[in-house]
C-alpha atoms as a PDB file:
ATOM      1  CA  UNK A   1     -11.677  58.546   7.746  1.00  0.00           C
ATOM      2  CA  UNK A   2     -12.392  55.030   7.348  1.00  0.00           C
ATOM      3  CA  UNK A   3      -9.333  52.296   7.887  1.00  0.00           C
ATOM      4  CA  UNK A   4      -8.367  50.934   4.879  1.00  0.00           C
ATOM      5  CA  UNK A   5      -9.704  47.428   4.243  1.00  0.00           C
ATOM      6  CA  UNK A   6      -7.169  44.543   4.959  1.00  0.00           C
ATOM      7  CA  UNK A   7      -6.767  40.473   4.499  1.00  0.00           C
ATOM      8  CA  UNK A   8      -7.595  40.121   7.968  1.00  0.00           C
ATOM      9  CA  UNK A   9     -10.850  42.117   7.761  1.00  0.00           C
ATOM     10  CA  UNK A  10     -12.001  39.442   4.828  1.00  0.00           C
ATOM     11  CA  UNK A  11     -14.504  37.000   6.667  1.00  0.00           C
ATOM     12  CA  UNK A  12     -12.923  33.296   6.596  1.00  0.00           C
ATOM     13  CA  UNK A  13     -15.671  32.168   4.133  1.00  0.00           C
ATOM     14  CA  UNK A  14     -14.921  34.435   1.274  1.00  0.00           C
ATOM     15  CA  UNK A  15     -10.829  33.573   2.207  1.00  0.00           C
ATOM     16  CA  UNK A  16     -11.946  29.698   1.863  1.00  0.00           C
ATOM     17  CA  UNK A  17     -13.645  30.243  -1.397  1.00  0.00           C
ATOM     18  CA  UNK A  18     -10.794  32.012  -2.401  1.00  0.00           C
ATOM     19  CA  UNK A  19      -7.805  29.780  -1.495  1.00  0.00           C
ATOM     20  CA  UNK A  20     -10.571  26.564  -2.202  1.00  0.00           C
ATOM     21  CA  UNK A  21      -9.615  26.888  -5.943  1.00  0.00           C
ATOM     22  CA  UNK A  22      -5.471  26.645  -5.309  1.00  0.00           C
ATOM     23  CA  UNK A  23      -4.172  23.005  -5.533  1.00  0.00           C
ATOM     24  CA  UNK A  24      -3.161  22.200  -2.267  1.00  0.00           C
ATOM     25  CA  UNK A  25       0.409  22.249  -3.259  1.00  0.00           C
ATOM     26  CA  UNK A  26       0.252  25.518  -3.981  1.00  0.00           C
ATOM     27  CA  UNK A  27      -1.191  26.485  -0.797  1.00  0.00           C
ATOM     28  CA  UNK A  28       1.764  24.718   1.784  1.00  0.00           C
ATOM     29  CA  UNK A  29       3.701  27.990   1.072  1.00  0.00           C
ATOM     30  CA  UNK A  30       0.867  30.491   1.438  1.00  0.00           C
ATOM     31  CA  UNK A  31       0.137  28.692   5.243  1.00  0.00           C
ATOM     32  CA  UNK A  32       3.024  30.884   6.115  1.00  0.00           C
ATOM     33  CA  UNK A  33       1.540  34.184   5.827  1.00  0.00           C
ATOM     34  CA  UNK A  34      -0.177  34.245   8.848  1.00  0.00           C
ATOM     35  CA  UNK A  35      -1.816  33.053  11.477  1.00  0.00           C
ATOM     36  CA  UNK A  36      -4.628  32.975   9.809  1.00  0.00           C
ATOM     37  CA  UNK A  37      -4.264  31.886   6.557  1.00  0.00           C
ATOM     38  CA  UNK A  38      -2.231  29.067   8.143  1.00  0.00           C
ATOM     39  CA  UNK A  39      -5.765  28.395   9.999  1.00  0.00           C
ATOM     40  CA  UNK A  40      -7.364  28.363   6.574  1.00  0.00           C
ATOM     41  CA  UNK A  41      -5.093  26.112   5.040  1.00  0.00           C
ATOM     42  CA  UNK A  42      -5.324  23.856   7.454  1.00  0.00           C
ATOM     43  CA  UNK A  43      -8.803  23.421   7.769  1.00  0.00           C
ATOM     44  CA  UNK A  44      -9.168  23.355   3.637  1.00  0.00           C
ATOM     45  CA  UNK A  45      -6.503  20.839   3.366  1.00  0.00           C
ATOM     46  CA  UNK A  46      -8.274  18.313   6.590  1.00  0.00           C
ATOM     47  CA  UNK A  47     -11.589  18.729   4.501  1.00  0.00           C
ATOM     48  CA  UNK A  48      -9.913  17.516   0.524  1.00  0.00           C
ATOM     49  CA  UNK A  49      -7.934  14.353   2.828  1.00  0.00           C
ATOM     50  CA  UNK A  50     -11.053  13.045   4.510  1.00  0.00           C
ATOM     51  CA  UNK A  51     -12.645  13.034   0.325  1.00  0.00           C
ATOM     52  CA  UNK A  52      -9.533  12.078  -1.325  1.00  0.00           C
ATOM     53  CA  UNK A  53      -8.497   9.335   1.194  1.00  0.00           C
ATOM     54  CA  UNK A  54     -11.629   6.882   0.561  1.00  0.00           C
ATOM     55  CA  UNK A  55     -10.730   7.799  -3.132  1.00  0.00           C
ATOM     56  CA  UNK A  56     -14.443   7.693  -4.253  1.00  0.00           C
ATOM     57  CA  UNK A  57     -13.623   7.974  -7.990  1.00  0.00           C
ATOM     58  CA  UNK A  58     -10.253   6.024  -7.979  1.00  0.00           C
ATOM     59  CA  UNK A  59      -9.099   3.350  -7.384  1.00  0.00           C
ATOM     60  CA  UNK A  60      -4.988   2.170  -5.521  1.00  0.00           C
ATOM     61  CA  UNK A  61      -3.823  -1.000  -7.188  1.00  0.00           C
ATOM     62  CA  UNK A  62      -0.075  -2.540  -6.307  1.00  0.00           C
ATOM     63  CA  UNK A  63       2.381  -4.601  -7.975  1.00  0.00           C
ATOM     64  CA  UNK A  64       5.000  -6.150  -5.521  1.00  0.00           C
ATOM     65  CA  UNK A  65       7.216  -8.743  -7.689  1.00  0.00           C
ATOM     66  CA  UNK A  66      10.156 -10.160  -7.801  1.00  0.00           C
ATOM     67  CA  UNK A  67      12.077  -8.483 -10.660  1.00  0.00           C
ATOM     68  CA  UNK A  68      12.033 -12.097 -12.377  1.00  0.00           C
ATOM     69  CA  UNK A  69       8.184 -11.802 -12.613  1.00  0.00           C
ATOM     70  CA  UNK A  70       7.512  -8.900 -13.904  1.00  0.00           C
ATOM     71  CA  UNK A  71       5.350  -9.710 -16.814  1.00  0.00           C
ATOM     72  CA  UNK A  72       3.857 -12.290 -14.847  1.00  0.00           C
ATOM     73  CA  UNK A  73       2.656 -10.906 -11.828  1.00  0.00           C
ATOM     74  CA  UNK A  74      -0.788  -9.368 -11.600  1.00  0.00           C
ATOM     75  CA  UNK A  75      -1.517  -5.921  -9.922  1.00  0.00           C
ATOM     76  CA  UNK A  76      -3.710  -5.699  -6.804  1.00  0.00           C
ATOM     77  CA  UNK A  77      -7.030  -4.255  -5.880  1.00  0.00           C
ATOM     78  CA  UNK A  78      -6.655  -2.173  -2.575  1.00  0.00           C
ATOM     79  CA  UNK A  79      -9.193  -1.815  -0.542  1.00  0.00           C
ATOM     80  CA  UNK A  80      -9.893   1.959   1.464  1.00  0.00           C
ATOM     81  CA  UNK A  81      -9.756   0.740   5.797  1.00  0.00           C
ATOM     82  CA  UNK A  82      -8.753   4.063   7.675  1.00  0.00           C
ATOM     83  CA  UNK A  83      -6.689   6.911   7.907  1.00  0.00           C
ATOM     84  CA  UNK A  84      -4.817   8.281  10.809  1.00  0.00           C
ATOM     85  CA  UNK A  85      -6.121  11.442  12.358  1.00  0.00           C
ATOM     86  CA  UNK A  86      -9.038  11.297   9.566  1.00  0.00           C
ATOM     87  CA  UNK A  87     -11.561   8.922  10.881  1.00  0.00           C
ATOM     88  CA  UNK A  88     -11.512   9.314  14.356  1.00  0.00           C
ATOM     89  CA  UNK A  89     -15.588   9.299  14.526  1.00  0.00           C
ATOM     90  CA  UNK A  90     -14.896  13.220  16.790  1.00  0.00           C
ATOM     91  CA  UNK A  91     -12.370  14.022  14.453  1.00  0.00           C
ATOM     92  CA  UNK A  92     -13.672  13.646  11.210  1.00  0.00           C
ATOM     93  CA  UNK A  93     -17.185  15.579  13.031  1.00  0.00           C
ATOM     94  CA  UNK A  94     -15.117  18.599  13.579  1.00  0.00           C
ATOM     95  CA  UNK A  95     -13.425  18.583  10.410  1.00  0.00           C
ATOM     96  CA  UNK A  96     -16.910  18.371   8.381  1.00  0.00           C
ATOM     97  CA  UNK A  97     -17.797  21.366  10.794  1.00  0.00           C
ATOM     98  CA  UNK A  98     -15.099  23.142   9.764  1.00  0.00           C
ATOM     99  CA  UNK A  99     -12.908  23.154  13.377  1.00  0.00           C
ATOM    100  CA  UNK A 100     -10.847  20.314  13.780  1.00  0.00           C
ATOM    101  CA  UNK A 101      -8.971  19.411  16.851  1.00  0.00           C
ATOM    102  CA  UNK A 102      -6.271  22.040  18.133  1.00  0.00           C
ATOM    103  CA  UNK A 103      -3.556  19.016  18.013  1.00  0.00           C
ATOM    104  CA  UNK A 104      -3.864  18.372  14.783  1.00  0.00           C
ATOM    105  CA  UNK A 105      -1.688  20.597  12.659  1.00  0.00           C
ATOM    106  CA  UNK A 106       0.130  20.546   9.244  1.00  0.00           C
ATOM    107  CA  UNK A 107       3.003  18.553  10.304  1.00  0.00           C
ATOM    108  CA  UNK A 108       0.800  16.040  11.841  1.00  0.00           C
ATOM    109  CA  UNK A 109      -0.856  15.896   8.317  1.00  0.00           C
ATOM    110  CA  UNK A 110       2.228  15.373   6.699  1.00  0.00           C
ATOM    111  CA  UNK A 111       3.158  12.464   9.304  1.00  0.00           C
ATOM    112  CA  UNK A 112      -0.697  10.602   8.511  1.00  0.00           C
ATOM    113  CA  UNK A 113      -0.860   7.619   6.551  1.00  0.00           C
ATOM    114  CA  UNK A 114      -3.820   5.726   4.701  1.00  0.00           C
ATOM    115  CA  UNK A 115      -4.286   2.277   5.309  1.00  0.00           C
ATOM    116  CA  UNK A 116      -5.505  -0.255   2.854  1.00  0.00           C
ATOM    117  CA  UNK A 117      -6.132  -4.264   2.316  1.00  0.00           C
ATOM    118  CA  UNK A 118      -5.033  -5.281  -0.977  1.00  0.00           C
ATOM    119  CA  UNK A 119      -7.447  -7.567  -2.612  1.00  0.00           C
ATOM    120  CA  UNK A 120      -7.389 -10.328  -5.876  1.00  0.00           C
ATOM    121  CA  UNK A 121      -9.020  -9.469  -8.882  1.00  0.00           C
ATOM    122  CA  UNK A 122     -11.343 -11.701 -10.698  1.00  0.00           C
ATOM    123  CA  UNK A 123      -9.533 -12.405 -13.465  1.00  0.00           C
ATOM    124  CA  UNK A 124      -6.134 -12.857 -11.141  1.00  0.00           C
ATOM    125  CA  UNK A 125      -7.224 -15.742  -8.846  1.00  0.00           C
ATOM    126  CA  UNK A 126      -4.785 -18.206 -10.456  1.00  0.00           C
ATOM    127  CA  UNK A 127      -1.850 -19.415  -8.879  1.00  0.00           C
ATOM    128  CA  UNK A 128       1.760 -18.739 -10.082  1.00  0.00           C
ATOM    129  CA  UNK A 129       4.958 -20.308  -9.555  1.00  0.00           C
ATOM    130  CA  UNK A 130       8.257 -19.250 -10.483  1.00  0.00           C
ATOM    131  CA  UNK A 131       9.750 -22.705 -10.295  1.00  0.00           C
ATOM    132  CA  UNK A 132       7.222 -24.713 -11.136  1.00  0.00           C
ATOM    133  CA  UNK A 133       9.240 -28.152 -11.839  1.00  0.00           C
ATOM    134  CA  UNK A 134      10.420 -27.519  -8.559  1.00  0.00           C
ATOM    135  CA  UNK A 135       7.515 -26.862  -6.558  1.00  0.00           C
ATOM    136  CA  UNK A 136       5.769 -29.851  -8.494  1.00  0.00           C
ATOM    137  CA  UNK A 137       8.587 -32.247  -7.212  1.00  0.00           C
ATOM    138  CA  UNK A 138       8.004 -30.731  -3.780  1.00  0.00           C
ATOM    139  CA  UNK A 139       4.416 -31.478  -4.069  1.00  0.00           C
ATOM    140  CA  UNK A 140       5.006 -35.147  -5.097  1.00  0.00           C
ATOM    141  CA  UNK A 141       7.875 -35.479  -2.101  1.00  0.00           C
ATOM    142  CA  UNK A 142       5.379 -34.619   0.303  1.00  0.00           C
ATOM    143  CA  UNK A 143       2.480 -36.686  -0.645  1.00  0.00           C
ATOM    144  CA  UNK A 144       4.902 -39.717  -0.563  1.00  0.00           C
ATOM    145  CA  UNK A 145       5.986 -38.778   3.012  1.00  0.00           C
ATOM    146  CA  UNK A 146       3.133 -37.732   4.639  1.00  0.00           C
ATOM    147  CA  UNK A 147       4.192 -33.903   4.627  1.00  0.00           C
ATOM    148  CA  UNK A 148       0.754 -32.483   3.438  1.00  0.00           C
ATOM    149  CA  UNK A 149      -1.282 -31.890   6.493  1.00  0.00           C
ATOM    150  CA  UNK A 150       1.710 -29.947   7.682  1.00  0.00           C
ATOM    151  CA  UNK A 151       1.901 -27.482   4.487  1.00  0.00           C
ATOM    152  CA  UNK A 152      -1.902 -27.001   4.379  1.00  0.00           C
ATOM    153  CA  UNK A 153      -1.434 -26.296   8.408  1.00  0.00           C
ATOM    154  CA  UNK A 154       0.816 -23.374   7.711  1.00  0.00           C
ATOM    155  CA  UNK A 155      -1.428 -21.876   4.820  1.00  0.00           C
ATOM    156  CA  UNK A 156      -4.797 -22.168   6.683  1.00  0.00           C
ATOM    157  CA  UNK A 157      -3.406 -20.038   9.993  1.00  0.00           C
ATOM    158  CA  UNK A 158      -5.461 -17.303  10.045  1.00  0.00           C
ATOM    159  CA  UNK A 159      -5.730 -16.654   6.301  1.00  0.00           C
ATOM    160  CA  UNK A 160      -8.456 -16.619   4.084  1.00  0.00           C
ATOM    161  CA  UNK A 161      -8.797 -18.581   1.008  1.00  0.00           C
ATOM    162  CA  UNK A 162      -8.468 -15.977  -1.424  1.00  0.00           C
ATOM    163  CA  UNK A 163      -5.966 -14.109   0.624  1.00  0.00           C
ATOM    164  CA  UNK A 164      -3.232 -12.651  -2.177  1.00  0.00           C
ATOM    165  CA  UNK A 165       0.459 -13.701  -2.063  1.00  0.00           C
ATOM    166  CA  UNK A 166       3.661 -14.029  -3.131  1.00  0.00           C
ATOM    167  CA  UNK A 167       6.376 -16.279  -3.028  1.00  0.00           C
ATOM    168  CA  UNK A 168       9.821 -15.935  -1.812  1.00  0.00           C
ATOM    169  CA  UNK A 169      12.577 -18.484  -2.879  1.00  0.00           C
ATOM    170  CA  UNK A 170      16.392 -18.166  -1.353  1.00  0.00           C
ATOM    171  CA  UNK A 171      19.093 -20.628  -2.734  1.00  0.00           C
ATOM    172  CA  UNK A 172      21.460 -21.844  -0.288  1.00  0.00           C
ATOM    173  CA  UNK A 173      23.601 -19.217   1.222  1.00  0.00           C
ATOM    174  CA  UNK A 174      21.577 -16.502  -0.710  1.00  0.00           C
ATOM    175  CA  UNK A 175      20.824 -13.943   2.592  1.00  0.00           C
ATOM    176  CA  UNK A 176      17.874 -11.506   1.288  1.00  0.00           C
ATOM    177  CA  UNK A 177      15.526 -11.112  -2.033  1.00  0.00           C
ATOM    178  CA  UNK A 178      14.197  -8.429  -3.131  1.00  0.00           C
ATOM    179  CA  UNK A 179      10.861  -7.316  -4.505  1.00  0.00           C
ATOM    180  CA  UNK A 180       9.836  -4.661  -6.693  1.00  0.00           C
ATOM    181  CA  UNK A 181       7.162  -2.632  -5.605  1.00  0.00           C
ATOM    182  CA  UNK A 182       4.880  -0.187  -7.705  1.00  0.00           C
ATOM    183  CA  UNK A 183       1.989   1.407  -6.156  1.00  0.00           C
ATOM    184  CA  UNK A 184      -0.730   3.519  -9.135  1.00  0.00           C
ATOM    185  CA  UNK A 185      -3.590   5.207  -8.338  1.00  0.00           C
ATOM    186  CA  UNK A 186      -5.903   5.142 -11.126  1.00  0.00           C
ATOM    187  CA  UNK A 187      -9.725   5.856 -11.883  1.00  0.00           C
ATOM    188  CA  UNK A 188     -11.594   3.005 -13.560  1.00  0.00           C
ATOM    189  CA  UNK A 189     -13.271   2.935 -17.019  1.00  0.00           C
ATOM    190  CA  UNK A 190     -16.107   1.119 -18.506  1.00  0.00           C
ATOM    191  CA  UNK A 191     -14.413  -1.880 -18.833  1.00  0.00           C
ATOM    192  CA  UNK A 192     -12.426  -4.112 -16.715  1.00  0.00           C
ATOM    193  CA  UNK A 193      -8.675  -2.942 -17.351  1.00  0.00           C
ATOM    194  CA  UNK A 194      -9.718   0.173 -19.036  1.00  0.00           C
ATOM    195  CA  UNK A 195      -8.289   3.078 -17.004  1.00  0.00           C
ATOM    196  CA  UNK A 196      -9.698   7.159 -17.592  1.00  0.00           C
ATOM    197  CA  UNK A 197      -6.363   8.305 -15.740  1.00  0.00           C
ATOM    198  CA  UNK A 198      -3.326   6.314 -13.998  1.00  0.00           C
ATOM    199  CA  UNK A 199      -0.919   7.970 -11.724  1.00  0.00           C
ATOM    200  CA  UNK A 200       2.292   6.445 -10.612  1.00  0.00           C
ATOM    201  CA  UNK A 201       2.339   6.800  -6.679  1.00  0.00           C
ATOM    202  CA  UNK A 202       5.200   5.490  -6.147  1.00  0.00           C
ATOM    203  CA  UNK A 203       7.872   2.782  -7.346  1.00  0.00           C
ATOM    204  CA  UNK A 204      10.203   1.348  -4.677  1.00  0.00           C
ATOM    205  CA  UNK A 205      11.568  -1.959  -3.450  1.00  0.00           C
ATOM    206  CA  UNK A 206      11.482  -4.156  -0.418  1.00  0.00           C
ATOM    207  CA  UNK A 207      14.430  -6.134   0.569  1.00  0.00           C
ATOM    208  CA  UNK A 208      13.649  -9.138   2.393  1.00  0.00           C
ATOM    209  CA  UNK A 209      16.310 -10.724   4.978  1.00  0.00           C
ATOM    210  CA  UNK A 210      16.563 -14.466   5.581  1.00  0.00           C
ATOM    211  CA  UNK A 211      16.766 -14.059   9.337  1.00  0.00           C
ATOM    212  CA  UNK A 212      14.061 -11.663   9.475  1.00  0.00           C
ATOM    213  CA  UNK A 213      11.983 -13.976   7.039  1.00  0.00           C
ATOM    214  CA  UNK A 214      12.727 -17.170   9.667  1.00  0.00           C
ATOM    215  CA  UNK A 215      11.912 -14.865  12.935  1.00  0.00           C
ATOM    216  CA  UNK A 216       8.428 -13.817  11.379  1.00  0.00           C
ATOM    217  CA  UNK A 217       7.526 -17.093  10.216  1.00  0.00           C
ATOM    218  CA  UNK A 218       8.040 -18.314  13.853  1.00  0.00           C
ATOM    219  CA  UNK A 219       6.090 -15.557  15.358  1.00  0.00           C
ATOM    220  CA  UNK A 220       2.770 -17.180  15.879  1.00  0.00           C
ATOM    221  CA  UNK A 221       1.689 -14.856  18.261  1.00  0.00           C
ATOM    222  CA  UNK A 222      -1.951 -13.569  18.521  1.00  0.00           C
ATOM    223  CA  UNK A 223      -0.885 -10.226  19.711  1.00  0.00           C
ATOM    224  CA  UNK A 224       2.206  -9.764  17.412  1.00  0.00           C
ATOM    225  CA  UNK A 225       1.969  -7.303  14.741  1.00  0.00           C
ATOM    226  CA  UNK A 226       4.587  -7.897  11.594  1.00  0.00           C
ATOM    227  CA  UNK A 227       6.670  -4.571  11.099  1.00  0.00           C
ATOM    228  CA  UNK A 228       5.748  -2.212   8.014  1.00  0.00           C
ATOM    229  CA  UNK A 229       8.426  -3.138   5.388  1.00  0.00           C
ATOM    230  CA  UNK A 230       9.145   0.520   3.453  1.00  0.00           C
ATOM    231  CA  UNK A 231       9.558   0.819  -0.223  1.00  0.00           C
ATOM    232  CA  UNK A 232      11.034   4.283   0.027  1.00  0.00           C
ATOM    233  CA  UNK A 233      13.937   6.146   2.193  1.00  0.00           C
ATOM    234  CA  UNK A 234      11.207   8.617   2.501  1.00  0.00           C
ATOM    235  CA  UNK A 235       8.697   5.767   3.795  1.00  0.00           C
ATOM    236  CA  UNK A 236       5.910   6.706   1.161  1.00  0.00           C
ATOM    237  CA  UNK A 237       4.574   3.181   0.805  1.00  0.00           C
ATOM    238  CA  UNK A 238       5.257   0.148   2.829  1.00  0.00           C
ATOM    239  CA  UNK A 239       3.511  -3.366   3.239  1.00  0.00           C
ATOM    240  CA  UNK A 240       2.748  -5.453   5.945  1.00  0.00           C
ATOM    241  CA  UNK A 241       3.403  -9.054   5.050  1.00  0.00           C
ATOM    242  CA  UNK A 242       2.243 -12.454   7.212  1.00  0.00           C
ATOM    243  CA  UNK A 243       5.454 -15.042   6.452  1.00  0.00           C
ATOM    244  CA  UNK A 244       4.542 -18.919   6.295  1.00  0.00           C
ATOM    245  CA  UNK A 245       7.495 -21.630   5.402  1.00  0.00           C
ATOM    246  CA  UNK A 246       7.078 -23.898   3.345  1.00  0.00           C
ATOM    247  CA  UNK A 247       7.744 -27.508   4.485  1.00  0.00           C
ATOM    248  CA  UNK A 248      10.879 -28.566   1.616  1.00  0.00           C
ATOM    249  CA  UNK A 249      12.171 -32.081   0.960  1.00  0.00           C
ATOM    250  CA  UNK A 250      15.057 -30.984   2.714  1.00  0.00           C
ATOM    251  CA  UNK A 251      13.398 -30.991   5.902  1.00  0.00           C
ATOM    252  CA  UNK A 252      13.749 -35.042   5.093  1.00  0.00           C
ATOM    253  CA  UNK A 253      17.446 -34.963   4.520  1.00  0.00           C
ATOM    254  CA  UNK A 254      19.102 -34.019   8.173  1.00  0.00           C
ATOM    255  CA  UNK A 255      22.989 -35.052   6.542  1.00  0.00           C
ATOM    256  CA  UNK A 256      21.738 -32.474   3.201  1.00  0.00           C
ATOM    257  CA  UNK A 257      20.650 -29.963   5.978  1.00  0.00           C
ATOM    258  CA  UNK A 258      23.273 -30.495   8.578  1.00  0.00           C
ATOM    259  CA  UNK A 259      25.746 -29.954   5.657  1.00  0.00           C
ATOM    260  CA  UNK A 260      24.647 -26.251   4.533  1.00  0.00           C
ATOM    261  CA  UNK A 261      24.264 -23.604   6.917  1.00  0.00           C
ATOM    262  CA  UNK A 262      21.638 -21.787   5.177  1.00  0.00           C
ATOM    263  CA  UNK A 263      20.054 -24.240   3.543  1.00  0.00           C
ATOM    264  CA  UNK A 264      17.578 -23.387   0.544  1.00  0.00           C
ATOM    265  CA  UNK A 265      14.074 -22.238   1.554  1.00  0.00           C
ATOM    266  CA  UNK A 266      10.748 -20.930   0.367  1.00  0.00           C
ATOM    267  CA  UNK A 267       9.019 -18.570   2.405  1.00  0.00           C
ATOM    268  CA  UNK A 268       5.208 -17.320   1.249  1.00  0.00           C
ATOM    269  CA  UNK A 269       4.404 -13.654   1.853  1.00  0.00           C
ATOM    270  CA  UNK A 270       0.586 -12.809   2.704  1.00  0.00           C
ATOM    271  CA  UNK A 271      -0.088  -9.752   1.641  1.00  0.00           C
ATOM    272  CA  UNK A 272      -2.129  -8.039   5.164  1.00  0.00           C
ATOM    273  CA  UNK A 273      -1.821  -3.920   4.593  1.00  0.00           C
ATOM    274  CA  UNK A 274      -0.673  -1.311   2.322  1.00  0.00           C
ATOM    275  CA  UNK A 275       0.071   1.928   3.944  1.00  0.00           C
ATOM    276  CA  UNK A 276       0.552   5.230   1.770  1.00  0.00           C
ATOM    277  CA  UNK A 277       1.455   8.795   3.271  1.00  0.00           C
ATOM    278  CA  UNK A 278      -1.951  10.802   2.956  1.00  0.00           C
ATOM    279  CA  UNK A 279      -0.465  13.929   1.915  1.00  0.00           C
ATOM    280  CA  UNK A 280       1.305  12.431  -1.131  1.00  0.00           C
ATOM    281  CA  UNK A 281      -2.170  10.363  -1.785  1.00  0.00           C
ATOM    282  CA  UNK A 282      -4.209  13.882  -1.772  1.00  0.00           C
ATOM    283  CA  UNK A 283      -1.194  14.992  -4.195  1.00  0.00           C
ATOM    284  CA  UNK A 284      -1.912  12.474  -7.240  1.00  0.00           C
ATOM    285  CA  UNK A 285      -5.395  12.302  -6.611  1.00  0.00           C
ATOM    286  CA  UNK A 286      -5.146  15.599  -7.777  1.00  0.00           C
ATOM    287  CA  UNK A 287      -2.581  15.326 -10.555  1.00  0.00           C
ATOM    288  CA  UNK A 288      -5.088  12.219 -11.892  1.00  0.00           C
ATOM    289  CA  UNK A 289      -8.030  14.493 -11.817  1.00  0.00           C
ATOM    290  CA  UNK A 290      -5.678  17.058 -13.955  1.00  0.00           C
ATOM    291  CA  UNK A 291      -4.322  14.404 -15.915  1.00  0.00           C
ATOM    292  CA  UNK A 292      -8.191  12.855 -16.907  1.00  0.00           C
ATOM    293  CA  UNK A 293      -8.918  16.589 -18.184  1.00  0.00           C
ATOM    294  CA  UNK A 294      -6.597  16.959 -20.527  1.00  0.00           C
ATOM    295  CA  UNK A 295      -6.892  13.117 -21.857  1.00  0.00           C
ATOM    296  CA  UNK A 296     -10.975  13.633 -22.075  1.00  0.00           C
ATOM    297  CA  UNK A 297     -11.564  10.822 -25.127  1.00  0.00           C
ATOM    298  CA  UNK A 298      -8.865   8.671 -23.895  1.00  0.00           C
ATOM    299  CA  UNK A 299      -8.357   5.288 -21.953  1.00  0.00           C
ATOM    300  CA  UNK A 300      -5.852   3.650 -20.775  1.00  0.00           C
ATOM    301  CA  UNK A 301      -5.180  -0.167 -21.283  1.00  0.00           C
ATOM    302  CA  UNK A 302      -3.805  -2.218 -18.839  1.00  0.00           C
ATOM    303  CA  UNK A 303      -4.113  -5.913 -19.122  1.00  0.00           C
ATOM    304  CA  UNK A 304      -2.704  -8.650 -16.746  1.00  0.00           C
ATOM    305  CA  UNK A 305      -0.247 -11.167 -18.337  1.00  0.00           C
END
């Protein structure tokens, strides 16, 4: 008599055409059937990460604000650089090849993160100020004392011109701000601003600390690498900032400064790298290609004040 035909007598191609059409949330509890299917799941999940991280139809754009400019602020272009574990050039071979490295497992897909360079748009490559009487009488101060060369020193270290960022103000004896931060993934219509789909990634906020703010604008160092400020308790999303002071006209008053002991400052943040956990990247890359099926006909709208 013929043994009865089991799971594990299925060949792995018809189980991978099988479990292909499951999102891949569904299939983190089915990895602990067996060996095997774990296997399976694995090597399904490595192969929809290398796609979905270059997101070839979509596109990651971040807002990162301080909750006074919210309707002012324009989002941010991010551009795809790398993903950990994923484009390691004998990695990613074995993964297209269907093997894959034995090290790399599901929690060390969980633990991956995309990195990306956010970029200006076009139509965002104005300045903004959120004091602008005040940064206008800082301007004039330091043309009449000779301050310039010294503020266009600090912006021109290893930046590039178009380079986006923000602007951090603390009054005197004001210890930390705080900015919002929204991360979307969406896929782009027609039209400038015209999304098919838009998927909220993730919506946090980064505290920034005077005394961390003064030791990274200090830290000139080639070789130094500013920390990853999260967004989340779950560290989701995070940025990388470069900090630059400001030269002030307090800088020209030593009995003003001498007076307060934390002085008011400006600080500029340079935006360098947004990182984003893979696995939740794969997730709404899949919930926007859902989401643009059942919204077929429609766009949505979303202009820059």
């Amino acid at each position: 008599m013929a043994s009865p035909i089991t799971i594990n007598s299925v060949p792995n191609e018809i189980l991978i055409s099988i479990l292909s059409f499951f999102p891949s949330r569904s299939l983190l509890p089915l990895s602990a059937v067996s060996h095997r299917f774990s296997s399976v799941i694995l090597r399904i999940l490595r192969q929809r990460l290398v796609k979905a991280a270059s997101l070839p139809d979509h596109r990651l754009i971040l807002e990162c604000y301080h909750p006074a400019d919210k309707l002012s602020t324009p989002y941010l272009y991010c551009d795809y650089l790398w993903t950990d574990g994923i484009d390691d050039a004998s990695t990613k071979s074995a993964v297209i090849e269907g093997q894959g490295s034995p090290d790399l497992s599901l929690s060390a897909l969980g633990r991956a993160y995309s990195h990306f360079c956010p970029v200006k748009q076009e139509e965002n490559r104005r300045g903004r100020r959120r004091y602008p009487r005040q940064a206008e009488a800082q301007d004039d101060g330091q043309g009449s004392t000779g301050s310039t060369s010294k503020f266009a020193g600090a912006n021109s270290h290893d930046e590039l011109p178009d380079a986006p960022a923000d602007t951090v103000y603390l009054d005197q004896g004001e210890l930390f701000s705080q900015l919002c931060t929204v991360t979307n993934l969406v896929k782009l219509g027609p039209k400038p601003g015209l999304f098919l789909s838009h998927i909220n990634v993730n919506d946090g906020l980064i505290r920034v600390w005077r005394d961390w703010l003064a030791a990274q604008a200090t830290d000139h160092s080639a070789a130094a690498q500013a920390p990853i400020l999260w967004a989340d308790t779950h560290q989701t999303v995070g940025v990388r900032f470069r900090v630059q002071q400001i030269s002030q006209l307090w800088e020209n008053m030593p009995l003003l400064m001498e007076a307060m002991d934390e002085p008011p400052v400006i600080y500029r943040l340079v935006f360098e790298e947004l990182v984003v956990r893979s696995g939740r990247l794969l997730l709404m890359v899949e919930a926007s290609e859902k989401q643009e099926v059942t919204t077929s006909g429609k766009a949505i709208v979303i202009a820059s004040m």
